[in-house]
Structures are given as C-alpha cells and as structure tokens.
N, C-alpha and C. Protein backbone atom coordinates (compact mmCIF):
# COMPACT_ATOMS: atom_id res chain seq x y z
N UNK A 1 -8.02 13.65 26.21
CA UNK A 1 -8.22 12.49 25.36
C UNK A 1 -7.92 11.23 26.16
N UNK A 2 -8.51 10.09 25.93
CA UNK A 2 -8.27 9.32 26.59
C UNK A 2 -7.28 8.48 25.90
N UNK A 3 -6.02 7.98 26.35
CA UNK A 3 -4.85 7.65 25.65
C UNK A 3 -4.79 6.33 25.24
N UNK A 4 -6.03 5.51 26.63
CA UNK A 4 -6.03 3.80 26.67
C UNK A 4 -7.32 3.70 24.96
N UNK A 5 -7.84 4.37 24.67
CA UNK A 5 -8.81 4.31 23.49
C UNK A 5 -8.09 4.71 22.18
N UNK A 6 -7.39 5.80 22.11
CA UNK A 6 -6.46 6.05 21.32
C UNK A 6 -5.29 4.84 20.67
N UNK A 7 -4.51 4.38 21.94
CA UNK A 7 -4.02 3.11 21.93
C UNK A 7 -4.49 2.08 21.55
N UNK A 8 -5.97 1.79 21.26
CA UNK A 8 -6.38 0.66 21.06
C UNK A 8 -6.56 0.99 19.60
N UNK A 9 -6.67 1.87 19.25
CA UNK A 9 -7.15 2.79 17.67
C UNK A 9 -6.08 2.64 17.00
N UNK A 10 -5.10 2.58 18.03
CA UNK A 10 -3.71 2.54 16.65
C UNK A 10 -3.52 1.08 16.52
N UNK A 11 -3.70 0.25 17.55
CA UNK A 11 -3.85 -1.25 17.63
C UNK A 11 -4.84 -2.11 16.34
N UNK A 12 -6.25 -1.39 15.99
CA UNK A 12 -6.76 -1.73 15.06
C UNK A 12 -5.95 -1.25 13.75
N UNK A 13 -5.78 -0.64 13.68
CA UNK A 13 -5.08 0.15 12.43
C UNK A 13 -3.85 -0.23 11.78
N UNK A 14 -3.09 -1.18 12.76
CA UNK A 14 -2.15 -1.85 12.62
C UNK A 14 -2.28 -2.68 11.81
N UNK A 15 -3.07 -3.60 13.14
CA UNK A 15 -3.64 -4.93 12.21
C UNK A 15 -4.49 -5.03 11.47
N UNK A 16 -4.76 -3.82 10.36
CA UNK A 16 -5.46 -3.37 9.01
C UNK A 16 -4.43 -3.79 8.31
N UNK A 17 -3.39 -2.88 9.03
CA UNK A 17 -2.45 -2.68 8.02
C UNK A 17 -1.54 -3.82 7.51
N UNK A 18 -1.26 -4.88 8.68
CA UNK A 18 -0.73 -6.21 8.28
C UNK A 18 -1.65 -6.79 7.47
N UNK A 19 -2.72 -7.06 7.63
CA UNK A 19 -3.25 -8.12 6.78
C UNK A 19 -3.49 -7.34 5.67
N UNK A 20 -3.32 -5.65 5.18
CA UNK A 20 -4.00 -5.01 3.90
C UNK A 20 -2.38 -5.56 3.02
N UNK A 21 -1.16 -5.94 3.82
CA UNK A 21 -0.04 -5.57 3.50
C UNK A 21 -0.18 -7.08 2.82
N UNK A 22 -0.85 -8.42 3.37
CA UNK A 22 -0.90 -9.55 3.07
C UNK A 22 -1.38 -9.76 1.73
N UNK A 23 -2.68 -9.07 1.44
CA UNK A 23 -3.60 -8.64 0.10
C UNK A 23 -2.88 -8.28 -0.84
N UNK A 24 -1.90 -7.01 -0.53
CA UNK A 24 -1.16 -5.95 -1.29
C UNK A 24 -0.41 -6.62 -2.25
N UNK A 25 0.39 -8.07 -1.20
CA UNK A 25 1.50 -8.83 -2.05
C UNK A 25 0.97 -9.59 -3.33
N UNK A 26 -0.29 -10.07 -2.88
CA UNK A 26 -0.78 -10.94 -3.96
C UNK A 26 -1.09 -10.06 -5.06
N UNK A 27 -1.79 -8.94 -4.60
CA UNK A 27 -2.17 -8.22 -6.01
C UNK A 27 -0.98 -7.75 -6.66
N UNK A 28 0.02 -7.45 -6.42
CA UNK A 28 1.06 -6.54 -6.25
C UNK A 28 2.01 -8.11 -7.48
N UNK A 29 1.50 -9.36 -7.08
CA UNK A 29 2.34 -10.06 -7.88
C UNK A 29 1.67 -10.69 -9.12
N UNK A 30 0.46 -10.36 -8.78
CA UNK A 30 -0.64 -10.58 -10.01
C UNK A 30 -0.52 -9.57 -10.53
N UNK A 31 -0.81 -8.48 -10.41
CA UNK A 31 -0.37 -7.22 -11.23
C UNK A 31 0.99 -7.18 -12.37
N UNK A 32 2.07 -7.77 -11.34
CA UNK A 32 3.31 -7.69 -12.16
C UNK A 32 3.38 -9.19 -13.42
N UNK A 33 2.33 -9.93 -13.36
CA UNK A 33 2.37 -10.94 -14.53
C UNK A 33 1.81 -10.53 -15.78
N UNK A 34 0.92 -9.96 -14.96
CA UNK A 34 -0.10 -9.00 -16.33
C UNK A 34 0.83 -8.26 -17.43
N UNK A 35 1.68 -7.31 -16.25
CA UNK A 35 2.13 -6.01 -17.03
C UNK A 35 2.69 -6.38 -18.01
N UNK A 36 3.10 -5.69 -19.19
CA UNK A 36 4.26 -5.76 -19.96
C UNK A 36 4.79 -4.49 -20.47
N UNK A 37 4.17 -3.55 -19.73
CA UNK A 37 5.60 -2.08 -19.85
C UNK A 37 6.77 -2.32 -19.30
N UNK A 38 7.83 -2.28 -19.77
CA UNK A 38 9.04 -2.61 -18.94
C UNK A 38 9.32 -1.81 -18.03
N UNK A 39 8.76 -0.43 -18.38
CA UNK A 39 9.10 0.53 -16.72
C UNK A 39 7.89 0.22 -15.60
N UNK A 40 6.57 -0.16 -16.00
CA UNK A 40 5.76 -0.71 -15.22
C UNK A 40 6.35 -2.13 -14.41
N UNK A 41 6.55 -2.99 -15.05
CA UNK A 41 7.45 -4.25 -14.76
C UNK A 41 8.02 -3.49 -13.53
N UNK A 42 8.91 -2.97 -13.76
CA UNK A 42 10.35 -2.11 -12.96
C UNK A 42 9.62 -1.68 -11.85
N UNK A 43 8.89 -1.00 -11.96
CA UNK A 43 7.98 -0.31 -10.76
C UNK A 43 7.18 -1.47 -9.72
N UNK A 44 6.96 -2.31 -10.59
CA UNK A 44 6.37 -3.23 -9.25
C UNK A 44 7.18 -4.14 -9.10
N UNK A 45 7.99 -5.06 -9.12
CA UNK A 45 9.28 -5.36 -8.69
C UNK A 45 9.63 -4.38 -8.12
N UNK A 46 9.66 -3.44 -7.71
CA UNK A 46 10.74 -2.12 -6.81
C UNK A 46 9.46 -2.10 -5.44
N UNK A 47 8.09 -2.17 -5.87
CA UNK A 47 6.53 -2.36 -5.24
C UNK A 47 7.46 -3.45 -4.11
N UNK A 48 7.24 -4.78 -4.67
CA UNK A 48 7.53 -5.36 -3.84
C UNK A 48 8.74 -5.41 -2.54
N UNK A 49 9.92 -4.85 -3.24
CA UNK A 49 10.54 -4.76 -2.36
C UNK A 49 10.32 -3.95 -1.05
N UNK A 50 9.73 -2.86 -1.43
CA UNK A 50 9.96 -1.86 -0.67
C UNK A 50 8.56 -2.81 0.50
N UNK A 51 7.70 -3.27 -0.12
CA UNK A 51 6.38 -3.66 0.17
C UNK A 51 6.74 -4.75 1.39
N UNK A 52 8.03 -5.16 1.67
CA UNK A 52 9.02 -6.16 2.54
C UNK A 52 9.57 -4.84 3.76
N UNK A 53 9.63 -3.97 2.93
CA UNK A 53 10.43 -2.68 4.15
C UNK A 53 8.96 -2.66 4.96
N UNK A 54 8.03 -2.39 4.42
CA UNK A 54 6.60 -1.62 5.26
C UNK A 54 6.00 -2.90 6.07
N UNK A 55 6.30 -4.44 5.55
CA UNK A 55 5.89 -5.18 6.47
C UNK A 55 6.97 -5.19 7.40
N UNK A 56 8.18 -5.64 7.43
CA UNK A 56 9.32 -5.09 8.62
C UNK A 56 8.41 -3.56 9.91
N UNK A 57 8.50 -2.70 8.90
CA UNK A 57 8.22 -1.64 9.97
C UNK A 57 6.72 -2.01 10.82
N UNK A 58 5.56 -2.27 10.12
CA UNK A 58 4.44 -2.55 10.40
C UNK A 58 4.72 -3.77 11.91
N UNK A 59 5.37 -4.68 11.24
CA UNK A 59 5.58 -6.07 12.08
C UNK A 59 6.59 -4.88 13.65
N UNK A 60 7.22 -4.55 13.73
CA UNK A 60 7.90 -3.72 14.28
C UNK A 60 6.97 -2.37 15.55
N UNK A 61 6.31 -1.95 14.40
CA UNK A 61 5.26 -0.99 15.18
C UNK A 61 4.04 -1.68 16.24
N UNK A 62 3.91 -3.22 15.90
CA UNK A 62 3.12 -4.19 16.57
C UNK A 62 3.49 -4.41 17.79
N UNK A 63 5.01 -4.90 17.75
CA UNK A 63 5.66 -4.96 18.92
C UNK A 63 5.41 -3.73 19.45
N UNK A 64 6.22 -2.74 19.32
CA UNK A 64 5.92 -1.87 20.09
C UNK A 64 5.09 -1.45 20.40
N UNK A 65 3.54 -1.77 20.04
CA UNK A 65 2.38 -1.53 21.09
C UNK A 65 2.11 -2.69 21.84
N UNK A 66 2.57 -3.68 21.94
CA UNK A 66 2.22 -4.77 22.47
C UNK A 66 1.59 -5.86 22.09
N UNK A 67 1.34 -5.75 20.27
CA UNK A 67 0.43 -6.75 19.50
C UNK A 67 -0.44 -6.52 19.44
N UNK A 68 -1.45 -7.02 18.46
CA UNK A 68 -2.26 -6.62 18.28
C UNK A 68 -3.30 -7.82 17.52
N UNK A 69 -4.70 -7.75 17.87
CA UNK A 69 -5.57 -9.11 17.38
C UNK A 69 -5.44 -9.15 15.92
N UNK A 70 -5.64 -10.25 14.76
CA UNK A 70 -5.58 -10.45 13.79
C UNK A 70 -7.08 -10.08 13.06
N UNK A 71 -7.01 -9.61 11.98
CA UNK A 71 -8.26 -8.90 11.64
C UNK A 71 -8.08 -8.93 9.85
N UNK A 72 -9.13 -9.19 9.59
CA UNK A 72 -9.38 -9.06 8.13
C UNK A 72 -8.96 -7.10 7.16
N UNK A 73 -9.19 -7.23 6.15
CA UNK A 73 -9.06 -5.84 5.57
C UNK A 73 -9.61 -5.76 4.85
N UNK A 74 -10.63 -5.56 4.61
CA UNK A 74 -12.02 -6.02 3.96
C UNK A 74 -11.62 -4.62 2.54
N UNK A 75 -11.19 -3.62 2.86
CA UNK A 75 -11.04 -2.45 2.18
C UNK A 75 -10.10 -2.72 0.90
N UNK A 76 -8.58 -3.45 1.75
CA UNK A 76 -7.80 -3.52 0.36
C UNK A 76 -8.41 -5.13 -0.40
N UNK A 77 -8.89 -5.86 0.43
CA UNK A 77 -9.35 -6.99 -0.81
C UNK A 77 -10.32 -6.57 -1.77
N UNK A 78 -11.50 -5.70 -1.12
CA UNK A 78 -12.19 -5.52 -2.04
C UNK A 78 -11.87 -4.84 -3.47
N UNK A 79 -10.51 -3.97 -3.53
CA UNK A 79 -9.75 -2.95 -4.18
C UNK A 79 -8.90 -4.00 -5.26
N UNK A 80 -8.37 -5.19 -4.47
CA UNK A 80 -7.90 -6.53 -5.15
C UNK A 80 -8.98 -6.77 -6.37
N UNK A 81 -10.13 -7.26 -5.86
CA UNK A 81 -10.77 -8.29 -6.56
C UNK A 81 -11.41 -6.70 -7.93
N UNK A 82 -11.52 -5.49 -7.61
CA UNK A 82 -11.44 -4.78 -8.63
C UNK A 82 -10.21 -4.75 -9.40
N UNK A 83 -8.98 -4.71 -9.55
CA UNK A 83 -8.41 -4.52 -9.54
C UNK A 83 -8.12 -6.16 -10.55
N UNK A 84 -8.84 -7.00 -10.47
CA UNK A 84 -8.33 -8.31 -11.03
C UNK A 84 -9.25 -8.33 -12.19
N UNK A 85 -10.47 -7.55 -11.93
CA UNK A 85 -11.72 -7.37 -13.01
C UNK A 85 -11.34 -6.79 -14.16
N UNK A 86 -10.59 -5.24 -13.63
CA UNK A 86 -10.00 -4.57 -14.60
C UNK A 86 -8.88 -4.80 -15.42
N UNK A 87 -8.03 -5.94 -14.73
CA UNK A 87 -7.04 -6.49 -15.86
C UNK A 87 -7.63 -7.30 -16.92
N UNK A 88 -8.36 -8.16 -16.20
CA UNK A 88 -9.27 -9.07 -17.50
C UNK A 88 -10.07 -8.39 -18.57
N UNK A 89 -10.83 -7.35 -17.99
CA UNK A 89 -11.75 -7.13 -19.03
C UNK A 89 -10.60 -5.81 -19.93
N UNK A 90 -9.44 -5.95 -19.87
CA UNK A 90 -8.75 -4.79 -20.58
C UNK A 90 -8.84 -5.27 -22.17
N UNK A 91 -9.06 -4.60 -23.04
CA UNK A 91 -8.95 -4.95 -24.54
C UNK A 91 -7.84 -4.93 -25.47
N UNK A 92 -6.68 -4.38 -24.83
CA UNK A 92 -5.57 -4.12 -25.18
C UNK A 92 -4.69 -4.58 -23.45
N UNK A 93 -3.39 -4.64 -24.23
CA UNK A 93 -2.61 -4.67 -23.44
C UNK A 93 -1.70 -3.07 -22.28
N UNK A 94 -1.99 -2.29 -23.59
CA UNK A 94 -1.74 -0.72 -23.17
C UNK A 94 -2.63 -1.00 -22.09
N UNK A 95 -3.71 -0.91 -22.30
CA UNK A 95 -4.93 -0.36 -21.43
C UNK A 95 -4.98 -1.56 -20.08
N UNK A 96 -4.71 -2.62 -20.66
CA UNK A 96 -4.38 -3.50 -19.25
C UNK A 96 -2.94 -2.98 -18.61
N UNK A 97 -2.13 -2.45 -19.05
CA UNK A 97 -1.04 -1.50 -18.25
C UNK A 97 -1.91 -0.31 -17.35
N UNK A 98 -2.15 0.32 -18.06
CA UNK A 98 -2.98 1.75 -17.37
C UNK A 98 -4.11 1.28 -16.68
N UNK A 99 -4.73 -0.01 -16.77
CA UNK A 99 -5.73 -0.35 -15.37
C UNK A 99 -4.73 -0.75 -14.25
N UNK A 100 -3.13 -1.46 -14.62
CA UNK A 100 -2.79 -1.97 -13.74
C UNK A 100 -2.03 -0.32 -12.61
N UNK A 101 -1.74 0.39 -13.33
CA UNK A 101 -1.37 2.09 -13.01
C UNK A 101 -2.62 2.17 -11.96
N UNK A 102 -3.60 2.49 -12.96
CA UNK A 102 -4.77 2.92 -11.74
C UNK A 102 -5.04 2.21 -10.03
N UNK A 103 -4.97 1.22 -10.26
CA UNK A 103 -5.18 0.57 -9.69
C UNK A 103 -4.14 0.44 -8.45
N UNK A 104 -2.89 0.75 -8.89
CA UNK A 104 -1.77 0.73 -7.93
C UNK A 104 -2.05 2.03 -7.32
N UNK A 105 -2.07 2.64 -7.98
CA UNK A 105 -2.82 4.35 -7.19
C UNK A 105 -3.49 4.29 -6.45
N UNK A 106 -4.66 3.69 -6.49
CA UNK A 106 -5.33 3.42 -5.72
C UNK A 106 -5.28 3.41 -4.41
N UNK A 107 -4.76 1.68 -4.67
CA UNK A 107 -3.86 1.11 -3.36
C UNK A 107 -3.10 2.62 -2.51
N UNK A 108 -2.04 2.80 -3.70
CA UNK A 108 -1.20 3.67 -2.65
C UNK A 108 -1.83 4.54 -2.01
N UNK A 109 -3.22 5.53 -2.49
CA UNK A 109 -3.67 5.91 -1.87
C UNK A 109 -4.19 5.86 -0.44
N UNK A 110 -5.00 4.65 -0.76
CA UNK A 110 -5.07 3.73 1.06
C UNK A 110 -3.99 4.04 1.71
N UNK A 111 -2.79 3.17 1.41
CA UNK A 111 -1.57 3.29 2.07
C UNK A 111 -1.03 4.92 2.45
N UNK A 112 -1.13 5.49 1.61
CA UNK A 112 -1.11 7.39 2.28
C UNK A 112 -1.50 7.05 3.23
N UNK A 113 -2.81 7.56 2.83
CA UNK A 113 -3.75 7.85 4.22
C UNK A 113 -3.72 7.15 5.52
N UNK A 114 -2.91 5.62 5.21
CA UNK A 114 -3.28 5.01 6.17
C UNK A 114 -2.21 5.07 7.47
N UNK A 115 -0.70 5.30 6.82
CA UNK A 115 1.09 5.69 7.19
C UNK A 115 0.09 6.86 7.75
N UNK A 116 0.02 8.22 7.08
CA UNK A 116 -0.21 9.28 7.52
C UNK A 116 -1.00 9.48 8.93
N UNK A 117 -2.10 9.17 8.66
CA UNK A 117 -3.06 9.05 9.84
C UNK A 117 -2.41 8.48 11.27
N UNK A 118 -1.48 7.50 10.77
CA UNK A 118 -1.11 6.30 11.57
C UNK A 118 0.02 7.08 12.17
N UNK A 119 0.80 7.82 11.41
CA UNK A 119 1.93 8.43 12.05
C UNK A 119 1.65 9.44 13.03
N UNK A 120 0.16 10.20 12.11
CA UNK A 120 -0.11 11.24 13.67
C UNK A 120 -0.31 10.78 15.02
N UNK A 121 -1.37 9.66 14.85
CA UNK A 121 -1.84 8.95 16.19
C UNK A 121 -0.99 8.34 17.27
N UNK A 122 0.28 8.02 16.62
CA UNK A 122 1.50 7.14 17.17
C UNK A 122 1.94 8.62 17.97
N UNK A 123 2.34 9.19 17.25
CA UNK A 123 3.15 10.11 17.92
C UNK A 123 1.86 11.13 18.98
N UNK A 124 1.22 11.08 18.93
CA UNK A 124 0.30 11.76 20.08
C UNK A 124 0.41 10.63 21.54
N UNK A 125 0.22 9.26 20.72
CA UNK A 125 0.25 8.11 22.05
C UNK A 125 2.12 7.84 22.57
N UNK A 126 2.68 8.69 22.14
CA UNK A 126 4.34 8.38 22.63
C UNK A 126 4.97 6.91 21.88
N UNK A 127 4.30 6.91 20.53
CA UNK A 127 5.08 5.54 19.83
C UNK A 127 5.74 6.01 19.08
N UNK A 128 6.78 6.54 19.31
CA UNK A 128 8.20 7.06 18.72
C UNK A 128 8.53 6.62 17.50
N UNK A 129 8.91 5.28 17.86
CA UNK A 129 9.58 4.33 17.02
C UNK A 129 8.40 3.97 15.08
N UNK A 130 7.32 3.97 15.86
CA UNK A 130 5.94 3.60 14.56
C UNK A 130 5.53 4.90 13.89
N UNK A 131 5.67 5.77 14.91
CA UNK A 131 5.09 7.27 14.17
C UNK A 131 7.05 7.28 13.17
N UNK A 132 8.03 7.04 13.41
CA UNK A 132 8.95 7.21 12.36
C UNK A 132 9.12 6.22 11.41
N UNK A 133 8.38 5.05 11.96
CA UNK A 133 8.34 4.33 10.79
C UNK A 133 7.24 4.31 9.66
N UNK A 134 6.18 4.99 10.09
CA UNK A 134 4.87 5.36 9.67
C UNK A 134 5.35 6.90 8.49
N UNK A 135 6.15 7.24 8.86
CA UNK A 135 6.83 8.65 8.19
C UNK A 135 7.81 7.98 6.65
N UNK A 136 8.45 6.85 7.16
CA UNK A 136 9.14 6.51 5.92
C UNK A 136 8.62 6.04 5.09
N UNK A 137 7.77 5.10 5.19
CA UNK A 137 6.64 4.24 4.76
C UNK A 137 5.47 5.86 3.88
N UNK A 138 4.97 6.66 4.78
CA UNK A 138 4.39 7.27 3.82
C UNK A 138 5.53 8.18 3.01
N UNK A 139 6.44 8.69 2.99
CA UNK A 139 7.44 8.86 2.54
C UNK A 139 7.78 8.03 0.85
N UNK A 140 8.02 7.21 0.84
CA UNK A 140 8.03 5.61 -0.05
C UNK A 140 6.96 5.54 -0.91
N UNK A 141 5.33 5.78 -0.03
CA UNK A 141 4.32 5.68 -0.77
C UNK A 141 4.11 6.58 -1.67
N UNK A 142 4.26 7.87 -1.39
CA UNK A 142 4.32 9.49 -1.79
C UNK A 142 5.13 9.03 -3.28
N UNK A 143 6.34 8.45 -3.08
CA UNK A 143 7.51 8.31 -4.25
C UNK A 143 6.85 7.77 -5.51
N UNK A 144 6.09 6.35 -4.76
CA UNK A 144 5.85 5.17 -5.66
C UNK A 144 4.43 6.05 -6.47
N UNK A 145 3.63 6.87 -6.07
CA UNK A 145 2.57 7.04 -6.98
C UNK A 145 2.98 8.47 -8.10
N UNK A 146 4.20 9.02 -7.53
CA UNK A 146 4.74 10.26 -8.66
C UNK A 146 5.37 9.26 -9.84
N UNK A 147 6.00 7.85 -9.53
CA UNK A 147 6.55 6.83 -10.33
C UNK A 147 5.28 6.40 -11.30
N UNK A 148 4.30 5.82 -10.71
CA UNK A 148 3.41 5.76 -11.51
C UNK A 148 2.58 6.62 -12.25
N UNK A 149 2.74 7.79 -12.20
CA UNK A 149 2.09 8.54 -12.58
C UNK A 149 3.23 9.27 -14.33
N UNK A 150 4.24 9.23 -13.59
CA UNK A 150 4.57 9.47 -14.91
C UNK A 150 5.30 8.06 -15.49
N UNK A 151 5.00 7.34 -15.00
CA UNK A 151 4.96 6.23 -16.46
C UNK A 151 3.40 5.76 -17.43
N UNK A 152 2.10 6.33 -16.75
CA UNK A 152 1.51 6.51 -17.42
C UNK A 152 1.78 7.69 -18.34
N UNK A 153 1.70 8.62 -17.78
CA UNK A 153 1.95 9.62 -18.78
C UNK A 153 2.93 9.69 -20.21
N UNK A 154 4.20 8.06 -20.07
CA UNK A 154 4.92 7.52 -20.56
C UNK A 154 4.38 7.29 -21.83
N UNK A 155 3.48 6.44 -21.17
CA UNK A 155 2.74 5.31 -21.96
C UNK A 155 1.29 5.79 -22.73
N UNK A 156 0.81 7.11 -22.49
CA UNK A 156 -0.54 7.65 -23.25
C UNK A 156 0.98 8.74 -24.15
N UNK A 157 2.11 9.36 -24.18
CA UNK A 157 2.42 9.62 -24.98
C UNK A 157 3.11 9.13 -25.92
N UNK A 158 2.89 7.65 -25.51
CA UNK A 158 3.48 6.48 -27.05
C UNK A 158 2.68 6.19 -27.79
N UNK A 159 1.64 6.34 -27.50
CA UNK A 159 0.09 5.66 -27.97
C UNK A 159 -0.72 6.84 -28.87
C-alpha cells in the first residue's frame, strides 16, 4: 500500500470532519431550541458538550498529521438543511421531537462511520494518538444514538 496516499486520505477525512463538526454545532443548537422533551433537551445539551471533546480530539489528530487543507462538508450540511425542513414542517410538537431524534441519528450515523473508518486508517498509517482518539469519539457516538433511541421509544410510549 502506498502509505504517502493513505496519509493524504486520512488528511481529507479530517478536514471533513472539522468542518462536518462546524455544521454539527449549528444544527445541534437549532435542534436544541426546537425541542421540548426534557430528556431530548438533556441529550443535546450533553450533544454539545461532548461535540467540544470530538473537536479537541479532531483539532489534535490534525496536528498530528501535520494539518490539513480546509474543505467544505457538503454531506453533513446537506443533512442540516434536511434536518431544518423537518422541524418546520412538523405538525405537532411530539413529532417535531421525533424529527429532531431522527435526524440526530442520522448525523450520528455519519459520525460512526466516519471515527470508525478513520480509526482504522490512522492506525494502519502509525497515527497512534488519532486512531485512539477516533476510538473514543466513536465510542461516545455509539452511546449518544442508544440515548436517542430510547427516548424516542420514551416518547411514542406516552403518546
């Protein structure tokens, strides 16, 4: 394998991941105005924080490849601007909760896949430090969508 192409692969992927992390916040705080489940509330307030740990590590894993060019994330905005459709057009407020659920799923999904992937590649190229920070981070993500998942399930058995 060639390691200098690999290296540059985790270099893009990075700087996905900073600027998807830039997107994430805004939706992530538009989301939490909407809500009004109080364990939903709870969950993204806890979103954000942790959402400060993954830019730390991210910002962190940069350095240690040496930086990386600044790049759009065309993937999580587009997931945003759904994601802003489905709060508006909700007819209820329940149901604008459970779009705002879906929707965080979503996201986290990206974010899986993206830690995951990211952690294998690091650790094949000898980035120690990003492939373990790439592990906590999907670690975190893994947590946050079993959280959401049963507070929907919360919230379709109140209804």
């Amino acid at each position: 394998m060639n390691q200098q192409a690999l290296k540059d692969l985790i270099k893009t992927a990075l700087s996905a991941l900073q600027s998807g992390g830039e997107v994430g916040a805004k939706a992530t705080a538009d989301a939490l105005k909407a809500a009004t489940n109080p364990d939903l509330r709870a969950a993204l307030n806890q979103d954000i924080e942790v959402a400060k740990d993954w830019t730390k590590r991210i910002e962190a894993a940069i350095a240690e490849v040496g930086g990386v060019p600044s790049q759009d994330n065309k993937i999580v905005e587009a997931h945003y601007e759904v994601s802003k459709e489905t709060q508006k057009e909700a007819e209820t407020e329940t149901v604008r909760d459970l779009g705002i659920i879906s929707s965080a799923q979503l996201s986290l999904l990206y974010w899986v896949a993206s830690f995951g992937t990211l952690r294998e590649y690091a650790e094949a190229a000898g980035y120690t430090q990003t492939a373990q920070a790439m592990q906590q981070s999907l670690h975190e993500a893994k947590q946050a969508d079993e959280q959401y998942t049963a507070i929907a399930k919360s919230i379709l058995a109140t209804k």
